[in-house]
Protein backbone atom coordinates (compact mmCIF):
# COMPACT_ATOMS: atom_id res chain seq x y z
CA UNK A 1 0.46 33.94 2.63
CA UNK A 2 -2.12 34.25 -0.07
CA UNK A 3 -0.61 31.30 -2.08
CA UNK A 4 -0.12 29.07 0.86
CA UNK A 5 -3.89 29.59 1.63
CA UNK A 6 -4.76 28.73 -1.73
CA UNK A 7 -2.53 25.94 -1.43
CA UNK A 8 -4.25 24.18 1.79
CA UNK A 9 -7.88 25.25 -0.04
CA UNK A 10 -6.92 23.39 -3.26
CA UNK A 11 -5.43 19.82 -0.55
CA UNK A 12 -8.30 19.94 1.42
CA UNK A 13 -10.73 20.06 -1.48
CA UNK A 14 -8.17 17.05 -2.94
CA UNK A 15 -8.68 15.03 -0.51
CA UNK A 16 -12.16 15.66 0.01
CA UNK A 17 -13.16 14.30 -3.11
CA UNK A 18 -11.98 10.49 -2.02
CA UNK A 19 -13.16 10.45 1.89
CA UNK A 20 -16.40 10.67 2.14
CA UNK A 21 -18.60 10.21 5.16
CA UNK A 22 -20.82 7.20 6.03
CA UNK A 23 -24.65 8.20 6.30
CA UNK A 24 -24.62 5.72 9.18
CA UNK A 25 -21.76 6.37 11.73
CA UNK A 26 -21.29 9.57 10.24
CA UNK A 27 -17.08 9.03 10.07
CA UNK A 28 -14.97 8.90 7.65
CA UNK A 29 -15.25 5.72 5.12
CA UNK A 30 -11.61 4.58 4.73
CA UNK A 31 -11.95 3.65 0.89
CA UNK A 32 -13.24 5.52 -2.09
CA UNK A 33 -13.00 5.24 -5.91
CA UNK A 34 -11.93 8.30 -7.36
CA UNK A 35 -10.91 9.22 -11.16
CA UNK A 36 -7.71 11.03 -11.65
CA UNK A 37 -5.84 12.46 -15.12
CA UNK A 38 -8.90 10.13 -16.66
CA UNK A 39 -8.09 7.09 -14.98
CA UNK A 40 -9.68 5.51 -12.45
CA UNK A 41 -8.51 4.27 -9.00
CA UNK A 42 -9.98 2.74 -5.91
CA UNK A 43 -7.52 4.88 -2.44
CA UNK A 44 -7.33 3.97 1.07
CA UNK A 45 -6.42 6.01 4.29
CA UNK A 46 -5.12 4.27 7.54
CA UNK A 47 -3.44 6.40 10.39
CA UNK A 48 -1.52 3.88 12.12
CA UNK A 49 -2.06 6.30 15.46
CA UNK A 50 -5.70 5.25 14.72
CA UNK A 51 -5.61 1.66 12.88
CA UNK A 52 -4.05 -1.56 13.67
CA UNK A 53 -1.88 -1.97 10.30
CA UNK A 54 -0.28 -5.02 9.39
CA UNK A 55 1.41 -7.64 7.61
CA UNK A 56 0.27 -11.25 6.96
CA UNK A 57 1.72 -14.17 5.11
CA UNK A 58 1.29 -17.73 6.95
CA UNK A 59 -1.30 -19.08 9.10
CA UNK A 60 -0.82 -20.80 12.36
CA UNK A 61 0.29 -24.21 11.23
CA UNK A 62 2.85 -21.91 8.68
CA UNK A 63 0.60 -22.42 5.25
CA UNK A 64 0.77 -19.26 3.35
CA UNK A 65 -2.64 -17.34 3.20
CA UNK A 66 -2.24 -16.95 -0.44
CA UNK A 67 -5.98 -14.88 -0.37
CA UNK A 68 -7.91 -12.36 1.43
CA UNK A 69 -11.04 -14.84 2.37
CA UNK A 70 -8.81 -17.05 3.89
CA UNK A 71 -6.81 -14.25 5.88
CA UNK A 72 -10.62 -12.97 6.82
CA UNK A 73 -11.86 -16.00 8.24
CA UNK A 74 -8.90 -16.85 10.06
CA UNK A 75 -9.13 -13.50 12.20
CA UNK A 76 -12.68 -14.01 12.24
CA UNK A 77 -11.83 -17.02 14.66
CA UNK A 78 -9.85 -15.01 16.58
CA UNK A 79 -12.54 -12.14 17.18
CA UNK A 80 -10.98 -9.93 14.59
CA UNK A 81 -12.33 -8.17 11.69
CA UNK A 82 -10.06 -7.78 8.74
CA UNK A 83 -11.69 -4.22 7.27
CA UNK A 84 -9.28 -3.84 4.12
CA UNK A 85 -6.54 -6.00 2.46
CA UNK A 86 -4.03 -5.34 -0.64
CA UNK A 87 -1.18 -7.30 -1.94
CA UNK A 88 2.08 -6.16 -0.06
CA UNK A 89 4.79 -6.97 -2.11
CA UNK A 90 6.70 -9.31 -4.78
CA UNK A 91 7.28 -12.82 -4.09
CA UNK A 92 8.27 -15.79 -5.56
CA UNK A 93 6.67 -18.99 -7.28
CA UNK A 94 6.38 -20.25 -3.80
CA UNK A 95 4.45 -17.27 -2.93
CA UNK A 96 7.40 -16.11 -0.18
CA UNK A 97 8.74 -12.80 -0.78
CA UNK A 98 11.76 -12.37 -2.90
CA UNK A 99 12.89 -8.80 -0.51
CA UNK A 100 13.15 -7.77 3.28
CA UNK A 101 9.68 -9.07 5.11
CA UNK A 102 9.19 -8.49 8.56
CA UNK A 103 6.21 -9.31 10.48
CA UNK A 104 5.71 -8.78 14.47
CA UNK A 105 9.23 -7.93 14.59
CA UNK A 106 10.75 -11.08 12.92
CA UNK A 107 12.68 -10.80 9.76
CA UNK A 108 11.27 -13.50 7.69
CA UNK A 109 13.10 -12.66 4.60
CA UNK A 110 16.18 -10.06 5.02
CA UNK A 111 16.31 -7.23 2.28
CA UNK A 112 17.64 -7.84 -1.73
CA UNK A 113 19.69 -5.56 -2.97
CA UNK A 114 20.36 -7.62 -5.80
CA UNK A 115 20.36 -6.44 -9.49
CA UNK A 116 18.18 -7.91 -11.74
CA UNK A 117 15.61 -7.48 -14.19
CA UNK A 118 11.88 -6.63 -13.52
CA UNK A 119 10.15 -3.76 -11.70
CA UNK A 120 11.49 -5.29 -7.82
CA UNK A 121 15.23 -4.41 -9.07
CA UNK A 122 14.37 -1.10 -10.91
CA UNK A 123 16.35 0.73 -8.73
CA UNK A 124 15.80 2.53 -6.34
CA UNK A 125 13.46 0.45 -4.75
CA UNK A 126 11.89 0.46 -1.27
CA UNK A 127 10.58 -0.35 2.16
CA UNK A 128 7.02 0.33 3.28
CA UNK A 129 7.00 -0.03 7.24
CA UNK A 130 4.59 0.34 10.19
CA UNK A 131 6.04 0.85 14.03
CA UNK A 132 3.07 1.12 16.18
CA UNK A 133 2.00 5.09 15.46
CA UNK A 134 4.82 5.17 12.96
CA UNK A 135 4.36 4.22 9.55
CA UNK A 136 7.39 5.24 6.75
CA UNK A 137 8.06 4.49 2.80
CA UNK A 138 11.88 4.41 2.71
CA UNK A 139 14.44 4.21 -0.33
CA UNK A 140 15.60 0.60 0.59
CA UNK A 141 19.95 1.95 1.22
CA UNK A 142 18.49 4.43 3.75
CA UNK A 143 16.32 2.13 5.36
CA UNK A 144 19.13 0.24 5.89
CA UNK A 145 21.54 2.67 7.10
CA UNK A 146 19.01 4.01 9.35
CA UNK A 147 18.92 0.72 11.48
CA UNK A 148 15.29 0.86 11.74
CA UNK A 149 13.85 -2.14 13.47
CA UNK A 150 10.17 -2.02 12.73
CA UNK A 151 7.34 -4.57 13.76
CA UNK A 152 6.53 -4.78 9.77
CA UNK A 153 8.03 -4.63 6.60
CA UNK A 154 8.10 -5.58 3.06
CA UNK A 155 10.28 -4.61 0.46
CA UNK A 156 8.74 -3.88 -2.87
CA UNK A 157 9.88 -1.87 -6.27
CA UNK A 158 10.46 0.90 -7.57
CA UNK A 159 10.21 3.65 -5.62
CA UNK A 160 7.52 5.56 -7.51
CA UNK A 161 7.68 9.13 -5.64
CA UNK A 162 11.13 10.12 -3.56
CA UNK A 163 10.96 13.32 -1.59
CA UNK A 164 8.72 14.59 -3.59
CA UNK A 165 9.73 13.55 -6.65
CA UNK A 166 8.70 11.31 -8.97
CA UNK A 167 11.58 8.31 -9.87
CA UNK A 168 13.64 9.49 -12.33
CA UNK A 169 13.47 5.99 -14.07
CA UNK A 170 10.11 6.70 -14.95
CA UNK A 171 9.56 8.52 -17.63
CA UNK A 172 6.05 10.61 -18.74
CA UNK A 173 6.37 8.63 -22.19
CA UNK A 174 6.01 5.25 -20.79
CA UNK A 175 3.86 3.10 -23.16
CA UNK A 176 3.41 -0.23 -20.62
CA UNK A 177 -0.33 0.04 -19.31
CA UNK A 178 -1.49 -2.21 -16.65
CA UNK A 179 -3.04 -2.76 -13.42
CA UNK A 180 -1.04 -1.47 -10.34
CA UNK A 181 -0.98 -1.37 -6.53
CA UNK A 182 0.91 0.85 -4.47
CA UNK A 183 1.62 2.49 -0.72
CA UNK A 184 2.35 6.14 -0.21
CA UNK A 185 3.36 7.85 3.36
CA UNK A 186 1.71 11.10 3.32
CA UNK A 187 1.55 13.99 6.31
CA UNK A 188 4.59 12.39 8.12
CA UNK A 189 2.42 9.04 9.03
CA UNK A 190 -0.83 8.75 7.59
CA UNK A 191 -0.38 5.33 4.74
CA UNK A 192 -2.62 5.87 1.20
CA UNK A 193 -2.84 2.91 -0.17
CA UNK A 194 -3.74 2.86 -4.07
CA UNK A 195 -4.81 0.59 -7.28
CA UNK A 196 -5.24 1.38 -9.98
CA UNK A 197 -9.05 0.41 -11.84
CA UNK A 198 -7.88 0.24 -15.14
CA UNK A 199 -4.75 -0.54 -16.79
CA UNK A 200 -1.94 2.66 -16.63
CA UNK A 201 1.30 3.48 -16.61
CA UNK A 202 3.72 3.70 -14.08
CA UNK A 203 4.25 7.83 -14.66
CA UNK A 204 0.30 7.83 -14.25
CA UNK A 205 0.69 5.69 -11.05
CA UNK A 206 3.55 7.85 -9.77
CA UNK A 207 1.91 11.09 -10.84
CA UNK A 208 -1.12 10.03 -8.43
CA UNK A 209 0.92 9.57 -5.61
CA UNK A 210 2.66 13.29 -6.11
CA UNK A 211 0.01 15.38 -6.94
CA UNK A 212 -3.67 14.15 -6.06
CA UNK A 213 -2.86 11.92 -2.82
CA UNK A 214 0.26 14.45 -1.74
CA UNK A 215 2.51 11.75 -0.97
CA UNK A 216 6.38 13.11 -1.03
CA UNK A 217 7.25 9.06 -0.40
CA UNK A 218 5.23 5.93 -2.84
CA UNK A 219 6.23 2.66 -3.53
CA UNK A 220 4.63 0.54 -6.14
CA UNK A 221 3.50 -2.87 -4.41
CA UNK A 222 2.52 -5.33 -7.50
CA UNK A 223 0.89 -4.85 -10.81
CA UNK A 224 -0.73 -7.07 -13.73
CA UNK A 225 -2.66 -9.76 -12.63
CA UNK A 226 -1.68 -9.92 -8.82
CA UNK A 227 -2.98 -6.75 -8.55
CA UNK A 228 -5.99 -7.45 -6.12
CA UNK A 229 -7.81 -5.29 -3.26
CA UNK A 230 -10.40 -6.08 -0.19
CA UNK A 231 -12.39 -3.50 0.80
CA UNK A 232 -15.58 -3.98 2.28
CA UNK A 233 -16.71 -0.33 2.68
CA UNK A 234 -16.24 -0.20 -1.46
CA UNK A 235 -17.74 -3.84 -1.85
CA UNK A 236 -14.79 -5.05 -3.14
CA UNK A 237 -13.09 -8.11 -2.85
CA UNK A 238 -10.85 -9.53 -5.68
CA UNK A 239 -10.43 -13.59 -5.44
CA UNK A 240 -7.14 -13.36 -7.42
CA UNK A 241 -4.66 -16.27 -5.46
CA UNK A 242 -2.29 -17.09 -4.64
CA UNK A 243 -1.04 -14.04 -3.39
CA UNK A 244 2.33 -13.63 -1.41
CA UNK A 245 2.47 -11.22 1.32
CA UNK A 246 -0.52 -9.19 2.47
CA UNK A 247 -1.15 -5.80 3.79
CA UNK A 248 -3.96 -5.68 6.10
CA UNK A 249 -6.11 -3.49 8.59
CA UNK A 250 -7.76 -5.28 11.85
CA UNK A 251 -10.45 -4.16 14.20
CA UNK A 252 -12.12 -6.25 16.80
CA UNK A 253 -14.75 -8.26 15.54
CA UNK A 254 -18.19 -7.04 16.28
CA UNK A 255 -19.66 -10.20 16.72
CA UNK A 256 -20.38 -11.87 20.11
């Protein structure tokens, strides 16, 4: 009892030190910059009970968004406020994804289990999904066999945390630094969404996941270049493009 007490001290302290509350509204600010094993990383916290979550890839006459100002404005016109944005996935030099994309229940793009070189295909690799309340991170062969049918989904690779483990592909003496963006399922629903500030490895990026953001499921989104983040509540808003799928939270616009 004593060590499980510690335990939940030591979590809630954890994740005290990246949600912080607004001076304003006094309620929780869904994005923080943190530091972590001496690298720094900007980490975001939906609850799909409490947040519309979704995906995003063409507009209304089917051009793909390709960047987050573009994706803002358009819900803008459509009295929505798009309050945080990441890159959701690989995709091709068409900017379509190259693995399963579903969005509002239609499979755009069915799943790739394809072997190949690059991070997409180092196996295992996975599924980040959202079902109204529900939100998962699932090895791609389960996901599968489980015959979920989710209103969004991308498929993305590697896994970077399985059950509570980090991939055993990815090893602690991993030399290949760079920028990274990732998803992690945490507390049976709750997504943490993550990117890295500075160039780091993918054992750094999975060892985040694990231990400070206590995430037993992670998948690692993009990294390099296409590595790019909106997040208003941080001031940020990266102009990378063109981007491929999207990840994005919506609230109704305050505006009249």
């Amino acid at each position: 009892m004593r060590m499980a007490n510690r335990w939940l001290m030591a979590a809630t302290l954890t994740f005290a030190s990246f949600v912080w509350r607004s001076a304003e509204a006094g309620s929780p600010a869904p994005c923080a910059d943190i530091e972590e094993a001496g690298a720094a990383y900007t980490v975001c916290e939906f609850d799909p009970r409490k947040s519309a979550i979704r995906l995003f890839l063409e507009d209304s006459k089917g051009g793909v968004y390709g960047a987050f100002s573009r994706l803002a404005e358009d819900l803008a016109s459509k009295g929505e406020a798009l309050v945080f944005a990441m890159n959701a996935g690989m995709y091709d030099e068409n900017s379509l994804p190259i693995g399963l994309y579903v969005e509002r229940g239609d499979e755009r793009h069915g799943a790739n289990a394809a072997s190949g070189e690059g991070n997409f295909h180092m196996k295992p690799n996975g599924v980040f999904w959202v079902d109204g309340a529900r939100a998962g991170v699932t090895e791609t062969g389960r996901f599968l066999k489980s015959r979920l049918h989710p209103a969004f989904a991308t498929q993305s690779g590697p896994m970077l945390v399985i059950g509570g483990r980090i991939n055993p592909r990815i090893h602690d003496n991993g030399t290949s630094e760079k920028f990274r963006n990732g998803v992690g399922v945490c507390e049976g629903r709750v997504a943490r969404f993550a990117i890295s500030n500075q160039p780091v490895t993918f054992h750094q990026f999975a060892h985040l996941f694990r231990e400070r953001l206590k995430c037993p499921d992670a998948l690692f989104l993009d990294g390099g270049s296409a590595s790019a983040l909106y997040a208003p509540s941080v001031g940020r808003h990266d102009r990378f493009h063109p981007m491929g799928p999207l990840v994005g939270v919506v609230e109704k616009s305050d505006r009249k």
